[in-house]
C-alpha atoms as a PDB file:
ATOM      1  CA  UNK A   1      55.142 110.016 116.290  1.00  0.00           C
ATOM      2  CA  UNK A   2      56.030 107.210 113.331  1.00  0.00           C
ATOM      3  CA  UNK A   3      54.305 105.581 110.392  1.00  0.00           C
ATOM      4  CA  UNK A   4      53.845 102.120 111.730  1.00  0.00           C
ATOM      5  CA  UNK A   5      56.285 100.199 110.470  1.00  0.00           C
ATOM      6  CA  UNK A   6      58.182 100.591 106.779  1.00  0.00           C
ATOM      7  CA  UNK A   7      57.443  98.811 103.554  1.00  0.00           C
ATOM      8  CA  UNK A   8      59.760  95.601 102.785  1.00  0.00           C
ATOM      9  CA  UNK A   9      63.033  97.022 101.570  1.00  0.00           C
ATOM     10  CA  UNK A  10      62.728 100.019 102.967  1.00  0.00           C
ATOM     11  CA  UNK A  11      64.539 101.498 106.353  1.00  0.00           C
ATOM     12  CA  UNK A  12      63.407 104.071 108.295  1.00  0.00           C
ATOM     13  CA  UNK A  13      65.504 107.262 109.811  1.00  0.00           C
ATOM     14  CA  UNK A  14      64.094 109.837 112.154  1.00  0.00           C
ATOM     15  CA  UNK A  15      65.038 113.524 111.660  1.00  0.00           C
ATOM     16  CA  UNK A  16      64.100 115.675 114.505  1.00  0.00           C
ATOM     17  CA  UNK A  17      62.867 119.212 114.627  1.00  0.00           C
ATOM     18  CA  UNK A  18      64.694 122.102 116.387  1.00  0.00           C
ATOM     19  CA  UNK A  19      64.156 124.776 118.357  1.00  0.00           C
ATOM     20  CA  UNK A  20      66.815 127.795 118.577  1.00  0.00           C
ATOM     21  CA  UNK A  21      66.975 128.912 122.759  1.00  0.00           C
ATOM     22  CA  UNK A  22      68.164 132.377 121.699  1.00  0.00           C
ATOM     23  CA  UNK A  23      69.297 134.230 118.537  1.00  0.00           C
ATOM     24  CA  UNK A  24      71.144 137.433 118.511  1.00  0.00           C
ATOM     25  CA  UNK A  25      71.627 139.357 114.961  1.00  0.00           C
ATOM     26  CA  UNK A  26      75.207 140.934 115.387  1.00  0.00           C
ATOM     27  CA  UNK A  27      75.132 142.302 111.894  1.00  0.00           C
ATOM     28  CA  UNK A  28      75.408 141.838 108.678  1.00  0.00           C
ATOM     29  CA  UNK A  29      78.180 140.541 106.568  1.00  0.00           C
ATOM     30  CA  UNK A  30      80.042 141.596 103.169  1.00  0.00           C
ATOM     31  CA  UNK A  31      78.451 138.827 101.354  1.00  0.00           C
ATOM     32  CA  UNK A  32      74.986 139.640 102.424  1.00  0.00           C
ATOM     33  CA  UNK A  33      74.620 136.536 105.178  1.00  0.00           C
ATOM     34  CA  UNK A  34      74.335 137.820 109.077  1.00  0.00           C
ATOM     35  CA  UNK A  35      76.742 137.597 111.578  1.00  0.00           C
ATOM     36  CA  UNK A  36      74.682 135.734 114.353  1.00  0.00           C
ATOM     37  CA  UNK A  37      74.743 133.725 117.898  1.00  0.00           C
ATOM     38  CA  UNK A  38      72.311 130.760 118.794  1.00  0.00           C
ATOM     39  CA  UNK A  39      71.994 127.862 120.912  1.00  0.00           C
ATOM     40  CA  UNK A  40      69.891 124.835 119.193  1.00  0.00           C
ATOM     41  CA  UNK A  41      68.242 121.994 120.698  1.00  0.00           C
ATOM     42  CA  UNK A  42      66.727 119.128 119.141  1.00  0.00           C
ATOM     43  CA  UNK A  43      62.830 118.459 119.982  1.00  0.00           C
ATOM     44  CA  UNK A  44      61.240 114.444 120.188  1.00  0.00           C
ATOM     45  CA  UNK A  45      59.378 115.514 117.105  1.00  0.00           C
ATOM     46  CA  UNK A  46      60.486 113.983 114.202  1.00  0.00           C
ATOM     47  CA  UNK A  47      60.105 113.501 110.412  1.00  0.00           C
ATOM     48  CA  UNK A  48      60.227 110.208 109.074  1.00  0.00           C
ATOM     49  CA  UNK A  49      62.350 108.920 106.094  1.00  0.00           C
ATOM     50  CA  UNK A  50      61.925 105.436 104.465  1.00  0.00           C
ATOM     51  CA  UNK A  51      65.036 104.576 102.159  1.00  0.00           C
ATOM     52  CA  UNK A  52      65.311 101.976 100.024  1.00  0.00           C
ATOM     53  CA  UNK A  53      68.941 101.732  98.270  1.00  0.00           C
ATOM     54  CA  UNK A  54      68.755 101.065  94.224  1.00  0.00           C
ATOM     55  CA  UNK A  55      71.447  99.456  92.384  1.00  0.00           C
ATOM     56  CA  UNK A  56      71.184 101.529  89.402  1.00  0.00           C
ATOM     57  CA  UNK A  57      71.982 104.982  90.648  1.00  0.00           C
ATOM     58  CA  UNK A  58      68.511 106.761  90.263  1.00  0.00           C
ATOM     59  CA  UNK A  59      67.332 109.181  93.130  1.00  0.00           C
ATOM     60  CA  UNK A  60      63.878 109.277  93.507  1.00  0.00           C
ATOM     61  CA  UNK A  61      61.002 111.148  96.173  1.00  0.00           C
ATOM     62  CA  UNK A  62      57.866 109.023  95.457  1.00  0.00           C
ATOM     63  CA  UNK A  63      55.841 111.136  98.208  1.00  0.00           C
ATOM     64  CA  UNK A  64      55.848 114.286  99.659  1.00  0.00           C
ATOM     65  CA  UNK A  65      56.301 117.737  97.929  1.00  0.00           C
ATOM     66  CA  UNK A  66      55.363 118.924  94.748  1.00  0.00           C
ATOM     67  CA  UNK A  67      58.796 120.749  94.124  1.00  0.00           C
ATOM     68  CA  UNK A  68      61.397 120.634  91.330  1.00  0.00           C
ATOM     69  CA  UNK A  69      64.392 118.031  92.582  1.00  0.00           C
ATOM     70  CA  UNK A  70      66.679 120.823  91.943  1.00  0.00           C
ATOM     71  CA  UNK A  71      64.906 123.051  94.688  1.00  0.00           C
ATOM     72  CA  UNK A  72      64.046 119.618  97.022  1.00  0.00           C
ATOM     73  CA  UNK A  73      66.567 119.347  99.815  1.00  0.00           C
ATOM     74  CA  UNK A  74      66.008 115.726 100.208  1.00  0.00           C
ATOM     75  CA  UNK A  75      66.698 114.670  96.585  1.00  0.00           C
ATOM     76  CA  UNK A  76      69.940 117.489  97.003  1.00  0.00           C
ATOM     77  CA  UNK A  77      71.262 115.986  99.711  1.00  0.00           C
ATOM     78  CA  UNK A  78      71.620 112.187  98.319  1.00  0.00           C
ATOM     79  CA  UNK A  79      72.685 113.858  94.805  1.00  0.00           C
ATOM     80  CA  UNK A  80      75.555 115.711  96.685  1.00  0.00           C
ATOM     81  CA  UNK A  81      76.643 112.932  98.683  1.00  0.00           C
ATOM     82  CA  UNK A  82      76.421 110.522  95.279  1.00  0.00           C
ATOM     83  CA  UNK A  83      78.581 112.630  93.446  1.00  0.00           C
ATOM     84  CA  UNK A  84      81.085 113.630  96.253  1.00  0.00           C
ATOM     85  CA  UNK A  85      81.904 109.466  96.889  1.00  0.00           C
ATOM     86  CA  UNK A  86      81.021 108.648  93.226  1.00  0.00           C
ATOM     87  CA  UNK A  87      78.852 106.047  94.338  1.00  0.00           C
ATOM     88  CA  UNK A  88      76.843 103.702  91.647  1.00  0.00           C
ATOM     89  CA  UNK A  89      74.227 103.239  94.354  1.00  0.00           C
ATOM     90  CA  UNK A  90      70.713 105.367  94.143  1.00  0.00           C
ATOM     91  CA  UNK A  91      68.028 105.078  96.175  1.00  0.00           C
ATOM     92  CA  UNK A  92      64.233 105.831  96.403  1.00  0.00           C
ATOM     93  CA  UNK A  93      63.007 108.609  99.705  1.00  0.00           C
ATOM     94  CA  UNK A  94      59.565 108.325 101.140  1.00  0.00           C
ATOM     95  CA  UNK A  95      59.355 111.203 103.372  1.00  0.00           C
ATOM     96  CA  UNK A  96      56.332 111.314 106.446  1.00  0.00           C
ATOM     97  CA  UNK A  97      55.990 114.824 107.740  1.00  0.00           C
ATOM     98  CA  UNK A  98      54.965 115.835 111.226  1.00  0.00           C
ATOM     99  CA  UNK A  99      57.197 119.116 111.211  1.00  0.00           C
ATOM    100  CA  UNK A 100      55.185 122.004 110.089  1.00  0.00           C
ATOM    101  CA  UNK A 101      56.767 124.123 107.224  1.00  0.00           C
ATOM    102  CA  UNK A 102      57.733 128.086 107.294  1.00  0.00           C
ATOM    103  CA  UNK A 103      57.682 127.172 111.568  1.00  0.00           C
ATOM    104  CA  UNK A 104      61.482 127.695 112.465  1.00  0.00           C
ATOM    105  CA  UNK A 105      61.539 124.216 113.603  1.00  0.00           C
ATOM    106  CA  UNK A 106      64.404 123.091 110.743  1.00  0.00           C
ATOM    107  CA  UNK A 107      62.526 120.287 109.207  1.00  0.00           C
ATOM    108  CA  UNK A 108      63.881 120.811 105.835  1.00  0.00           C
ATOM    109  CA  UNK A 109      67.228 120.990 106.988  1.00  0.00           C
ATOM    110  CA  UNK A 110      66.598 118.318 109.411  1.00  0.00           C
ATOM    111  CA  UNK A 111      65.493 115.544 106.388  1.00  0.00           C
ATOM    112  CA  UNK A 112      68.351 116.795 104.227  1.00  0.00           C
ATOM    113  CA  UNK A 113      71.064 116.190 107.268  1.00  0.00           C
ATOM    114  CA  UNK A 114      69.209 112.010 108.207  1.00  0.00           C
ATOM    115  CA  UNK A 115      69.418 111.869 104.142  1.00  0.00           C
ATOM    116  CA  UNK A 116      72.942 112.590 104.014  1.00  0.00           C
ATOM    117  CA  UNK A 117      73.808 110.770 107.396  1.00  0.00           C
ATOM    118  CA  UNK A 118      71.240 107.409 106.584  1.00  0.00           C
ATOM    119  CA  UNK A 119      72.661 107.420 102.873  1.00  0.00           C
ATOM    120  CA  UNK A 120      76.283 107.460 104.252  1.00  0.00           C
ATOM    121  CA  UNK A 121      75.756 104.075 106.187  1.00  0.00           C
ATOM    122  CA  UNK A 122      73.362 102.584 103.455  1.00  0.00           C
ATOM    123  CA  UNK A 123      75.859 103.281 100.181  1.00  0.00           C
ATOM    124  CA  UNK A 124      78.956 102.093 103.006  1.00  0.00           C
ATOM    125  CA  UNK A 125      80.355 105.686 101.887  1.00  0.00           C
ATOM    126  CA  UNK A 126      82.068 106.479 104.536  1.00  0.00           C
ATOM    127  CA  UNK A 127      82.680 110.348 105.234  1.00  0.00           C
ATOM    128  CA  UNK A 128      83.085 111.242 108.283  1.00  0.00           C
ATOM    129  CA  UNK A 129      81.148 113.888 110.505  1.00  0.00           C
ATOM    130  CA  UNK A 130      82.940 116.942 109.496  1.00  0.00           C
ATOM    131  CA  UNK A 131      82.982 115.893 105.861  1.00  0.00           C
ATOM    132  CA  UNK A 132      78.968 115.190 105.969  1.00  0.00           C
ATOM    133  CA  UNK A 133      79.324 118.539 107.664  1.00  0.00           C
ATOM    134  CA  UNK A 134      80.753 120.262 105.088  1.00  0.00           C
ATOM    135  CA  UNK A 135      78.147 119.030 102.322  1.00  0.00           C
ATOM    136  CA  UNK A 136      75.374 120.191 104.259  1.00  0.00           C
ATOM    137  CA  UNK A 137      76.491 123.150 104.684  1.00  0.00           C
ATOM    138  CA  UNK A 138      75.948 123.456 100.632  1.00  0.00           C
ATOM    139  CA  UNK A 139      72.237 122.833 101.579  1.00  0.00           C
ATOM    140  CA  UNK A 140      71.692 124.996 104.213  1.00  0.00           C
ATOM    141  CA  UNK A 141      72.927 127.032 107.293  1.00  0.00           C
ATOM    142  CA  UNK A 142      71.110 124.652 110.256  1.00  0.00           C
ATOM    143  CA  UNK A 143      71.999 121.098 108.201  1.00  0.00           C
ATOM    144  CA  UNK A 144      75.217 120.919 109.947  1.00  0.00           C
ATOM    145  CA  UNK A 145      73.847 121.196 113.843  1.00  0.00           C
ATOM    146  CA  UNK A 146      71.362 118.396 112.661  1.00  0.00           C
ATOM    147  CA  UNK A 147      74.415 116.444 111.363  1.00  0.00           C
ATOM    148  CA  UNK A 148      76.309 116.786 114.125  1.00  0.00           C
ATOM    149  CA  UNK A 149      73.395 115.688 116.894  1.00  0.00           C
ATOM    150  CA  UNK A 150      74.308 117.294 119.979  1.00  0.00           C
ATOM    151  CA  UNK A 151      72.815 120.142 121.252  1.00  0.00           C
ATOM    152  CA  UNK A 152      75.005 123.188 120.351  1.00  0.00           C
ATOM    153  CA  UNK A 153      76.190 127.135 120.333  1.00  0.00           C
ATOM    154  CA  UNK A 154      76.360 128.465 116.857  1.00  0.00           C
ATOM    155  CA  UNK A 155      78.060 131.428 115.494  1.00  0.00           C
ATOM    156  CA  UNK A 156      78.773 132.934 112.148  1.00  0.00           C
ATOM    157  CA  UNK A 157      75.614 132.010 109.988  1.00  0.00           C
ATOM    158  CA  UNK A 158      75.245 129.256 112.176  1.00  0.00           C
ATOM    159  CA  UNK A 159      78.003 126.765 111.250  1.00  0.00           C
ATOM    160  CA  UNK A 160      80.383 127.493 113.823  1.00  0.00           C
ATOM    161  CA  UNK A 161      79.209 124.875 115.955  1.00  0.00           C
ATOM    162  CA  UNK A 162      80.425 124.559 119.562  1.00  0.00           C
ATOM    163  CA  UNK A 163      78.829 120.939 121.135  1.00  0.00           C
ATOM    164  CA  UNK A 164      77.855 121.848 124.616  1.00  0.00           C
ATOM    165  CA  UNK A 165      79.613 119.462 127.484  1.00  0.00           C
ATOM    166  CA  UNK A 166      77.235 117.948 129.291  1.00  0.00           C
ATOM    167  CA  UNK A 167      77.454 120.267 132.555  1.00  0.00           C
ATOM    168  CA  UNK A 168      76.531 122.857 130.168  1.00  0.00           C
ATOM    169  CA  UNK A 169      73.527 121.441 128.169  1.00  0.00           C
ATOM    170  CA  UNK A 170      70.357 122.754 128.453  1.00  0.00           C
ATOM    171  CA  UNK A 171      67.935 121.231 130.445  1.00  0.00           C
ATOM    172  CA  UNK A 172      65.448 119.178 128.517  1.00  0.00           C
ATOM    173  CA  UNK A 173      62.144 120.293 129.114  1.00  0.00           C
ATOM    174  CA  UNK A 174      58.883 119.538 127.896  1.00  0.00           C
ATOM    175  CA  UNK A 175      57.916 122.154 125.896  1.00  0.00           C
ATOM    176  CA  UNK A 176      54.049 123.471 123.901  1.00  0.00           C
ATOM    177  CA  UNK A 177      54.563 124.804 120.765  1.00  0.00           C
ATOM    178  CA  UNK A 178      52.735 126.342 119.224  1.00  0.00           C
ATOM    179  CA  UNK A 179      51.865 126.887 115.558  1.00  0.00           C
ATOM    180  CA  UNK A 180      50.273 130.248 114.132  1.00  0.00           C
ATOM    181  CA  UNK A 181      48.148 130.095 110.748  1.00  0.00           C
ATOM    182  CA  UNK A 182      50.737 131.381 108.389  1.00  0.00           C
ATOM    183  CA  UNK A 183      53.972 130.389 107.054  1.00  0.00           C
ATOM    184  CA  UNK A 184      57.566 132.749 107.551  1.00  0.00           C
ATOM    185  CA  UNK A 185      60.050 133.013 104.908  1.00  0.00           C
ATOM    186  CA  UNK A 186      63.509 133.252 106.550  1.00  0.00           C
ATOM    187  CA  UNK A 187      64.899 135.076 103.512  1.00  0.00           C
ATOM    188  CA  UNK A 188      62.343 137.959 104.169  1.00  0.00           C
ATOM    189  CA  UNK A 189      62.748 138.283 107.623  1.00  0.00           C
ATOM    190  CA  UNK A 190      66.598 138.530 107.298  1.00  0.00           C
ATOM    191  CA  UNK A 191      66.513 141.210 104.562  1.00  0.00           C
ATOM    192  CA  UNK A 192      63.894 143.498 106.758  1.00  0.00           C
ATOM    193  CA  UNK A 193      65.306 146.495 106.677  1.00  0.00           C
ATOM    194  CA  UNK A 194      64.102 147.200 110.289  1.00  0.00           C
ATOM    195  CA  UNK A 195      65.973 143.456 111.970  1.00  0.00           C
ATOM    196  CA  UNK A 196      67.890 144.734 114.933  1.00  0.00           C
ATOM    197  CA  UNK A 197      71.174 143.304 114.108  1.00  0.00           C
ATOM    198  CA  UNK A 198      73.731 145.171 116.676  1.00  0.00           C
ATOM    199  CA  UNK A 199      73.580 142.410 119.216  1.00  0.00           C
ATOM    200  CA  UNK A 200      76.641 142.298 120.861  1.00  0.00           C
ATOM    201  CA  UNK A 201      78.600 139.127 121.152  1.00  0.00           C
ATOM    202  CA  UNK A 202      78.362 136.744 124.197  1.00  0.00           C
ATOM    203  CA  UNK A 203      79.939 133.998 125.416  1.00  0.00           C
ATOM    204  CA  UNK A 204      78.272 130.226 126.122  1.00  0.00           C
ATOM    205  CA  UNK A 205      78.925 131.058 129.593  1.00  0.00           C
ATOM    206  CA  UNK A 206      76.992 135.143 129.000  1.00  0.00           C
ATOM    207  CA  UNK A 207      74.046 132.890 127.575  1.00  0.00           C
ATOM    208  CA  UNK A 208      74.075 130.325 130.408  1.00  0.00           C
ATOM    209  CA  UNK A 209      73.814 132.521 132.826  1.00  0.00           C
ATOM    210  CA  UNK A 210      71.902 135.626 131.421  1.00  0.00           C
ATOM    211  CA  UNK A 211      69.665 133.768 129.266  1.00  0.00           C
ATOM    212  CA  UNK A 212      68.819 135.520 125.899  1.00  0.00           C
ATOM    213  CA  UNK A 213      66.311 136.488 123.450  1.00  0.00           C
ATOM    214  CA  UNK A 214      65.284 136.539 119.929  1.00  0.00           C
ATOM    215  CA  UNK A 215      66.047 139.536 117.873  1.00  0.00           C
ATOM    216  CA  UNK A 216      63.812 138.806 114.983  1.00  0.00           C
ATOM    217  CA  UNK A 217      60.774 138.386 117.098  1.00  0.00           C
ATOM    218  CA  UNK A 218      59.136 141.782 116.460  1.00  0.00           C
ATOM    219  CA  UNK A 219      59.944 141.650 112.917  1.00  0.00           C
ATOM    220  CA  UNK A 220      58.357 138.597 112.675  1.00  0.00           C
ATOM    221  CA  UNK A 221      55.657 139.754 114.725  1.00  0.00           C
ATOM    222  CA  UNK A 222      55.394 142.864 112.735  1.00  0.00           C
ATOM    223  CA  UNK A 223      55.091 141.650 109.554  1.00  0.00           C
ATOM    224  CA  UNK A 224      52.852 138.077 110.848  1.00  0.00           C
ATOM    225  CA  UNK A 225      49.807 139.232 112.750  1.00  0.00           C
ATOM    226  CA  UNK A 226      49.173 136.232 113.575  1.00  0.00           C
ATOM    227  CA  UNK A 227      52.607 135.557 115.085  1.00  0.00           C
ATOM    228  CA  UNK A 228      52.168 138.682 117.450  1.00  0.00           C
ATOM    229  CA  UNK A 229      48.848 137.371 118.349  1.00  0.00           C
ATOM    230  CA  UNK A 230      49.958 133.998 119.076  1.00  0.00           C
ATOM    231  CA  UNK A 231      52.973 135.161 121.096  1.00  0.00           C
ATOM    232  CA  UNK A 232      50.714 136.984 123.092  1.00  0.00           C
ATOM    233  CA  UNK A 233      48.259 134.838 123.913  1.00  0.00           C
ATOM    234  CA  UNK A 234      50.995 131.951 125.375  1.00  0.00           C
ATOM    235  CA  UNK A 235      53.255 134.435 126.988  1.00  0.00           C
ATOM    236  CA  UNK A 236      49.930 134.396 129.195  1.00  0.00           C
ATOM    237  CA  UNK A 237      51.160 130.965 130.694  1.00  0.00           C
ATOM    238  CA  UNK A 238      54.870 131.873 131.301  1.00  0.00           C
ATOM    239  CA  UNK A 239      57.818 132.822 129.214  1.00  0.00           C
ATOM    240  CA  UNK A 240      56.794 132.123 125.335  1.00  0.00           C
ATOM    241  CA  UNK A 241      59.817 132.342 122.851  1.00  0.00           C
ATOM    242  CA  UNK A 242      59.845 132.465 118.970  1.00  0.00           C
ATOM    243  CA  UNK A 243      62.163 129.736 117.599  1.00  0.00           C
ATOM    244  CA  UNK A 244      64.500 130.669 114.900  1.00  0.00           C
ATOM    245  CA  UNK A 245      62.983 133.079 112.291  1.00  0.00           C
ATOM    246  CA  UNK A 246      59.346 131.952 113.276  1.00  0.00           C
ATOM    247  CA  UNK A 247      56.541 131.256 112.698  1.00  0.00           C
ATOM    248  CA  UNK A 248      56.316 128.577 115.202  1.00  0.00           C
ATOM    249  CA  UNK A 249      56.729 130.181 119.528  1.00  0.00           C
ATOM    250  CA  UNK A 250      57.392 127.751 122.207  1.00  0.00           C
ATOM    251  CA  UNK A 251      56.732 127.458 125.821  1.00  0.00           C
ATOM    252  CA  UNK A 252      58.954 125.716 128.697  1.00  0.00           C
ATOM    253  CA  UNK A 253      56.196 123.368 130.488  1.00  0.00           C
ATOM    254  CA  UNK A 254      56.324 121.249 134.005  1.00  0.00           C
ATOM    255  CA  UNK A 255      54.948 118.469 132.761  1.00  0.00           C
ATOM    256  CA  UNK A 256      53.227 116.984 129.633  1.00  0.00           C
ATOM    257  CA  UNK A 257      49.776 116.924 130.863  1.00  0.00           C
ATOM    258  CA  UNK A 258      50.526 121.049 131.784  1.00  0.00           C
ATOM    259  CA  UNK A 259      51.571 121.172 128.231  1.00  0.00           C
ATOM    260  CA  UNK A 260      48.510 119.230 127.356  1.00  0.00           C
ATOM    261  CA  UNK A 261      46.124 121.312 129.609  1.00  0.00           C
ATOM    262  CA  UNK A 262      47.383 124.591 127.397  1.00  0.00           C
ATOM    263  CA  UNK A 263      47.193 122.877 123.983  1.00  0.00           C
ATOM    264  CA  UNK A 264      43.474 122.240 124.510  1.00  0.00           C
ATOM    265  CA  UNK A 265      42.680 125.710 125.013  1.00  0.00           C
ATOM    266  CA  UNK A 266      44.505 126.797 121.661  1.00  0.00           C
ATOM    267  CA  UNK A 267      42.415 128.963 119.438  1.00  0.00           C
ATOM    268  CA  UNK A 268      41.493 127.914 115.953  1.00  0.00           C
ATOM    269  CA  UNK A 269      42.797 127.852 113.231  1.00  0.00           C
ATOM    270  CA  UNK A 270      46.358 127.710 115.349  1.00  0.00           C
ATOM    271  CA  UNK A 271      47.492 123.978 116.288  1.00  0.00           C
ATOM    272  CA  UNK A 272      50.052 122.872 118.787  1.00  0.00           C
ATOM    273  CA  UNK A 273      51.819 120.034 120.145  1.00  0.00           C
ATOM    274  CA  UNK A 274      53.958 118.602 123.117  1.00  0.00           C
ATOM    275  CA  UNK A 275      57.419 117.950 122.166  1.00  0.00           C
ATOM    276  CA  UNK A 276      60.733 117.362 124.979  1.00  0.00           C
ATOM    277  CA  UNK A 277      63.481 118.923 124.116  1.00  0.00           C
ATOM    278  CA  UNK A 278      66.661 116.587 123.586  1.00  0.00           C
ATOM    279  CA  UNK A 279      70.155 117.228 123.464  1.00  0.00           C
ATOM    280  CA  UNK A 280      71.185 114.250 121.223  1.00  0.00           C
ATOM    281  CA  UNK A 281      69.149 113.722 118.372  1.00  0.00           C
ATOM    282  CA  UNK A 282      67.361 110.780 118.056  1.00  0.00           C
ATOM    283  CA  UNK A 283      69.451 110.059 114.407  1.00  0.00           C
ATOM    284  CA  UNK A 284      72.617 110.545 116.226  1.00  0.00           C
ATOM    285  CA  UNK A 285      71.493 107.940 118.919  1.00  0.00           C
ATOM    286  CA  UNK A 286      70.024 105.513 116.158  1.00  0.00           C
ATOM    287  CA  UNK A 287      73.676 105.309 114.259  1.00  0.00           C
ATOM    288  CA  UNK A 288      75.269 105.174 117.768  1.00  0.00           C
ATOM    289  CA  UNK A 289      72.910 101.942 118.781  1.00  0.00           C
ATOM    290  CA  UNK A 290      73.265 100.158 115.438  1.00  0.00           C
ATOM    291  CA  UNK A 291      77.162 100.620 115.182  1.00  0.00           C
ATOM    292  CA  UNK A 292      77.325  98.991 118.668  1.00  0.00           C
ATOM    293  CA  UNK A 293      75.187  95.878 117.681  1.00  0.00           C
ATOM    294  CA  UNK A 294      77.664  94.734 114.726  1.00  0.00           C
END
């Protein structure tokens, strides 16, 4: 989905939503952060950010959400990456949002990660991957997966990333999701005192072959009735999954008009959409392409 096409002056960067193909809790950690396992994949489903670079240094969001610029990861992201190059350049954001909020689909982290990887090309700053990496990291657990662009196994909070070779990627279905009527707070889920978080470890090969699960889907589904109700209803039509810590729950479908056939039967007030699942994002691919045609 896109805008048409941007405003004179302005360019235009996709940032993709996500979808997490497992998550195990293995426990928590002395500084309060869990110890966890997960496999991300990108979805066709993207955000939409329109830059325009300003010679005077000011960073401005002239759209979108009605947030402090100290709590906006967006406005974050181009301050961090402005004062870790100590750039002169600024530049005003127009974001266009087609990834739901509170869904587990990372479309906070996903516009902070095209902000920091658009900016880098725009100001001619120059960091490299694991540097941009690093900064997102400040921002947020998933920023650095979204960074990197390939589909990947995460450990630790999530930024040990391990890009899977192709032979091991995940196949790249089409997939419903599907989108309760409430938002989930990953903070509360995380500090529920009843998350299972004694997973044991596995390897990329354990989780290739065995498949896993998601170990904060009946605390999510505990504490959102509407989640629980959702899941239930899809898991009707095959193997429904929550993604990350919710609220959105996704469904591996054989073809788009299946997908499309399902979606139409979604209760109000959910909503839904068809999405493939990709294992290079589209913002990896669109610095790829316009590297090669200098």
């Amino acid at each position: 989905m896109n805008e048409g096409e941007p405003q004179p002056g302005y360019s235009r960067w996709p940032a993709p939503a996500k979808i997490n193909l497992f998550l195990h809790i293995l426990g928590r950690r002395t500084d309060g952060y869990h110890e966890l396992q997960t496999c991300f994949q990108f979805l066709d489903r993207c955000d939409w950010l329109d830059l325009r670079v300003r010679e005077d240094g000011l960073i401005r969001r002239e759209s979108g959400l009605a947030i402090a610029p100290e709590k906006d990861l967006v406005v974050r992201a181009a301050r961090l990456l402005q004062a870790r190059t100590a750039t002169m350049l600024g530049v005003d954001i127009r974001v266009h949002k087609h990834i739901p909020a509170g869904a587990g689909l990372g479309g906070g982290s996903s516009d902070a990660a095209t902000t920091l990887l658009a900016l880098n090309e725009l100001w001619r700053t120059g960091l490299d991957l694991p540097a941009l990496q690093a900064l997102g990291l400040n921002l947020g657990a998933d920023v650095p997966v979204f960074v990197g662009g390939l589909a990947a196994f995460a450990e630790g909070v999530g930024e040990r990333l391990t890009a899977l070779p192709p032979e091991q990627r995940p196949p790249e279905h089409n997939y419903l999701i599907l989108k309760p009527d409430c938002e989930v707070g990953t903070a509360a889920i995380f500090a529920a005192p009843e998350l299972t978080r004694n997973s044991p470890p596995i390897t990329i090969r354990g989780f290739l072959e065995m498949g896993g699960r998601n170990d904060c889907t009946a605390t999510v589904c505990g504490r959102f009735p509407p989640v629980g109700s959702a899941l239930n209803w899809l898991s009707q039509f095959g193997e429904a999954r929550l993604t990350g810590t919710g609220a959105c729950l996704f469904l591996a479908v054989e073809s788009e008009a299946a997908g499309e056939a399902i979606r139409r039967r979604i209760p109000a007030p959910w909503s839904g959409f068809i999405a493939r699942g990709l294992n290079e994002s589209p913002m990896r691919a669109r610095l790829q392409a316009d590297r090669s045609s200098v």
